[in-house]
N, C-alpha and C. Protein backbone atom coordinates (compact mmCIF):
# COMPACT_ATOMS: atom_id res chain seq x y z
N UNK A 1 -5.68 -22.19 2.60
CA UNK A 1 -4.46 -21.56 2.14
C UNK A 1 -3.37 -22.59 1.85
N UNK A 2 -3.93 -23.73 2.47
CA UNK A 2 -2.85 -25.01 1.83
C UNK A 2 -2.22 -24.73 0.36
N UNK A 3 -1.18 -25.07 0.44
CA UNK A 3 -0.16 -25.39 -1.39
C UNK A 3 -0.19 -23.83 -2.04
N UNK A 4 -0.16 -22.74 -1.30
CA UNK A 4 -0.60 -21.64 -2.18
C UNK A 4 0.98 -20.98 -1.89
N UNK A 5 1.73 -20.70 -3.31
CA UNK A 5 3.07 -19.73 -3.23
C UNK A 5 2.68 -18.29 -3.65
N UNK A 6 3.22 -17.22 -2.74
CA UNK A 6 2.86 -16.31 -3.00
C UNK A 6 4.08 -15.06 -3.05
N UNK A 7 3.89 -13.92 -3.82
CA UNK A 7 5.43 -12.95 -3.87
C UNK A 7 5.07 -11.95 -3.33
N UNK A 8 5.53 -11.11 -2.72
CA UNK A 8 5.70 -9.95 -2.69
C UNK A 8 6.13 -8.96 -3.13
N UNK A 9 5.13 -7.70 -3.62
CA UNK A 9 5.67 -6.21 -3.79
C UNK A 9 5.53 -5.10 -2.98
N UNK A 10 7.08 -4.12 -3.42
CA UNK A 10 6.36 -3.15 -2.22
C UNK A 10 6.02 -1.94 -3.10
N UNK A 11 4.82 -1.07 -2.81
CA UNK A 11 4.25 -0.44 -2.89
C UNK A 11 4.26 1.13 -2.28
N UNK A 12 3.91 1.98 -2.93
CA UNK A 12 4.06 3.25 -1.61
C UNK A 12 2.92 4.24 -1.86
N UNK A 13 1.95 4.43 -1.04
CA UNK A 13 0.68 5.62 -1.64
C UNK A 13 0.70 6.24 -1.06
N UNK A 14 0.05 7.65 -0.92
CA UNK A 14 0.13 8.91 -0.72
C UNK A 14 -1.17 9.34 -0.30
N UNK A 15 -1.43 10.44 0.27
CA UNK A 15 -2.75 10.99 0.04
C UNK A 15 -2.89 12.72 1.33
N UNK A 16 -3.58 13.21 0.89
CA UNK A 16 -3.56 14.57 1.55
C UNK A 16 -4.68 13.99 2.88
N UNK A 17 -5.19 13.30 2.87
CA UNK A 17 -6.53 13.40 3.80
C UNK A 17 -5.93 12.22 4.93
N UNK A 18 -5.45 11.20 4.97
CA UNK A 18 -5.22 10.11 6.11
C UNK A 18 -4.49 8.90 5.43
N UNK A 19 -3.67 8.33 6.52
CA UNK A 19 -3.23 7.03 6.59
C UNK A 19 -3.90 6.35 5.58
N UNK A 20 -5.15 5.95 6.08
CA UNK A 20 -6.39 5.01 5.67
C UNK A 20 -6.39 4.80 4.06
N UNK A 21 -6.44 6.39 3.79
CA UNK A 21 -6.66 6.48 2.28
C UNK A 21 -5.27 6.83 1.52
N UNK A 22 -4.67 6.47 2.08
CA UNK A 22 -3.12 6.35 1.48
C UNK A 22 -3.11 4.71 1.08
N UNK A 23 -3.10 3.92 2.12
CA UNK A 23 -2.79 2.79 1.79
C UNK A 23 -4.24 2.32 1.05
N UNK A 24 -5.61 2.54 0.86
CA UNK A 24 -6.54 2.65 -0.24
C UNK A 24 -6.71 2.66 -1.57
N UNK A 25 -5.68 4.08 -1.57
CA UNK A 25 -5.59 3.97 -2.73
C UNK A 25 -4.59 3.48 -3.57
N UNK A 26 -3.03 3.06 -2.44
CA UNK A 26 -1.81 2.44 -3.30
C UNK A 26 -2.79 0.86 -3.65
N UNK A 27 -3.64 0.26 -2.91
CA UNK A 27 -4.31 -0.80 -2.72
C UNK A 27 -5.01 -1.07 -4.54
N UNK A 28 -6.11 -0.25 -4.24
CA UNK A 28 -6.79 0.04 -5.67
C UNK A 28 -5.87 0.41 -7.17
N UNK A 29 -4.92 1.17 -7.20
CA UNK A 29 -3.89 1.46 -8.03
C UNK A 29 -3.37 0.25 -8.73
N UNK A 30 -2.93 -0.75 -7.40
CA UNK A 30 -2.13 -1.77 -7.68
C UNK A 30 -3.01 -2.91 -8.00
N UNK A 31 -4.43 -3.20 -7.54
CA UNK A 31 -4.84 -3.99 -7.98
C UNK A 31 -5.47 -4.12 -9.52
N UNK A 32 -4.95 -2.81 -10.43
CA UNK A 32 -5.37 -2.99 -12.13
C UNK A 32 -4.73 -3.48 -12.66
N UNK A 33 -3.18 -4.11 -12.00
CA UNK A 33 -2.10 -4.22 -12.73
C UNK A 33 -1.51 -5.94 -11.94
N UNK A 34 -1.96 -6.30 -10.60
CA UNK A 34 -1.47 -7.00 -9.44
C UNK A 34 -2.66 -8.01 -9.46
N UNK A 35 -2.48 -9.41 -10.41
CA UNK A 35 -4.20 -10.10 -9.95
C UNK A 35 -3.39 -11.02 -8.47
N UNK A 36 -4.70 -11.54 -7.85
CA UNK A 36 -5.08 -12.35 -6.84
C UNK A 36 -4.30 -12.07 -5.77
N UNK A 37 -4.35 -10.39 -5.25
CA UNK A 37 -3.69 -9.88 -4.14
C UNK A 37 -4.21 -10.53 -2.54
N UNK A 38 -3.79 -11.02 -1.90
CA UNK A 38 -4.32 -11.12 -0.51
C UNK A 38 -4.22 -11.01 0.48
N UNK A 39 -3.31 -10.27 1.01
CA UNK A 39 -3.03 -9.27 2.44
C UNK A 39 -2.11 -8.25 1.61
N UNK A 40 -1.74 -7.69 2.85
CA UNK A 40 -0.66 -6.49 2.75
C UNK A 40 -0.25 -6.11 4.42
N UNK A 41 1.09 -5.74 4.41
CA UNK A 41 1.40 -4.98 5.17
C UNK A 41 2.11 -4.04 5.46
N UNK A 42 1.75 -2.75 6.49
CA UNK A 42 2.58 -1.62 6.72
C UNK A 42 3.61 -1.35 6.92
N UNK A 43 5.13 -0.86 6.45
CA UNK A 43 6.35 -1.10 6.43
C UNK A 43 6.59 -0.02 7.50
N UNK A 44 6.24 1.08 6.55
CA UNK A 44 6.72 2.38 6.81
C UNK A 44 5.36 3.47 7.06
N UNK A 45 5.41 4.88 7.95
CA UNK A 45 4.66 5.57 7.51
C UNK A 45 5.27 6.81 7.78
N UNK A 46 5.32 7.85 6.64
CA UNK A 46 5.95 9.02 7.11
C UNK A 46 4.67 10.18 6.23
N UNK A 47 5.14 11.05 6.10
CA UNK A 47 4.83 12.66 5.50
C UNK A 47 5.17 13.54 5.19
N UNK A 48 4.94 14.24 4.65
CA UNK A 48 5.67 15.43 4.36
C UNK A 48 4.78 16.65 4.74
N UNK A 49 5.72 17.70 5.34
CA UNK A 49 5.18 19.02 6.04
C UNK A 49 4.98 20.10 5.36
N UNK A 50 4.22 20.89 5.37
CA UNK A 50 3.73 22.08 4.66
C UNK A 50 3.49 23.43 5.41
N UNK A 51 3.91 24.27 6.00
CA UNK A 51 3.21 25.03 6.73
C UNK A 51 3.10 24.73 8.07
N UNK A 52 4.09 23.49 8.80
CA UNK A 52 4.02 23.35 10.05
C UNK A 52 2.27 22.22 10.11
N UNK A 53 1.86 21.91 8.82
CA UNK A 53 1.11 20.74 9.12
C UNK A 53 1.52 19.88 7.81
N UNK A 54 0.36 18.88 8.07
CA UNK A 54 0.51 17.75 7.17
C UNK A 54 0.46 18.00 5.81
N UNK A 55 0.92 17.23 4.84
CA UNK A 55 0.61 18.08 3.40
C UNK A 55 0.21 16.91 2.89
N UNK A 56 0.80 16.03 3.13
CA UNK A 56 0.47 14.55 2.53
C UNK A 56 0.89 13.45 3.61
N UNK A 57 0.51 12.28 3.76
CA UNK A 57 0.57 11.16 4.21
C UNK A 57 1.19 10.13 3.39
N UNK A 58 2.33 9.66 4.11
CA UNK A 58 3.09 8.08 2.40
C UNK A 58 2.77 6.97 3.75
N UNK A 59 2.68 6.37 3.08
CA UNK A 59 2.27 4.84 3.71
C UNK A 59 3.32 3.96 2.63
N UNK A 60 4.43 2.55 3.01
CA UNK A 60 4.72 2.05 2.42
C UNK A 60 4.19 0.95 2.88
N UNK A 61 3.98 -0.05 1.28
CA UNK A 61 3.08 -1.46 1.84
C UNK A 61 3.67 -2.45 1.41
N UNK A 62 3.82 -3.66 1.91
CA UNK A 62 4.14 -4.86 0.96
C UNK A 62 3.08 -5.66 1.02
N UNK A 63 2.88 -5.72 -0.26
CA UNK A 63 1.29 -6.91 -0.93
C UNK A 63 1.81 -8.48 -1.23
N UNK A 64 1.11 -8.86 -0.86
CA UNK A 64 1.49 -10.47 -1.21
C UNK A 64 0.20 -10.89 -2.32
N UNK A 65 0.60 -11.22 -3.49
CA UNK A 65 -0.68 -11.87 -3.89
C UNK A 65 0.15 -13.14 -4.35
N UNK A 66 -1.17 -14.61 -4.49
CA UNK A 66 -0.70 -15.41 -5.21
C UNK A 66 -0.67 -15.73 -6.38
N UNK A 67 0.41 -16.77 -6.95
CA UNK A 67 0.86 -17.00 -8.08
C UNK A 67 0.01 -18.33 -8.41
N UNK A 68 -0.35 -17.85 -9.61
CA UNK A 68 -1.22 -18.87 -10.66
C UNK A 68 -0.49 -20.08 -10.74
């Protein structure tokens, strides 16, 4: 990882089914558009309620990838 500068974005995904696949799929989303991503981390995690349960899951992320 020597000499490597890298930026950060933050990100935010969603998903009806879990955590997991919230931050999955903001992951996959961002990597069509985000080259040479290499960690990430969890900022935030909240939801939104429906009926006294879950309706969706938001996960906010910040990705670091490096710069060419």
């Amino acid at each position: 990882m020597s000499d490597h500068v890298y930026k950060k974005v933050e990100i935010v995904g969603s998903s009806k089914d879990s955590i997991e696949d919230a931050i999955d799929t903001a992951l996959a989303k961002a990597s069509k558009s985000i080259k040479n991503m290499d960690w990430f981390e969890v900022k935030e995690t909240r939801g939104h309620i429906t009926d006294g349960k879950v309706g969706h899951y938001q996960v906010v992320l910040k990705v670091g990838f490096r710069l060419e």
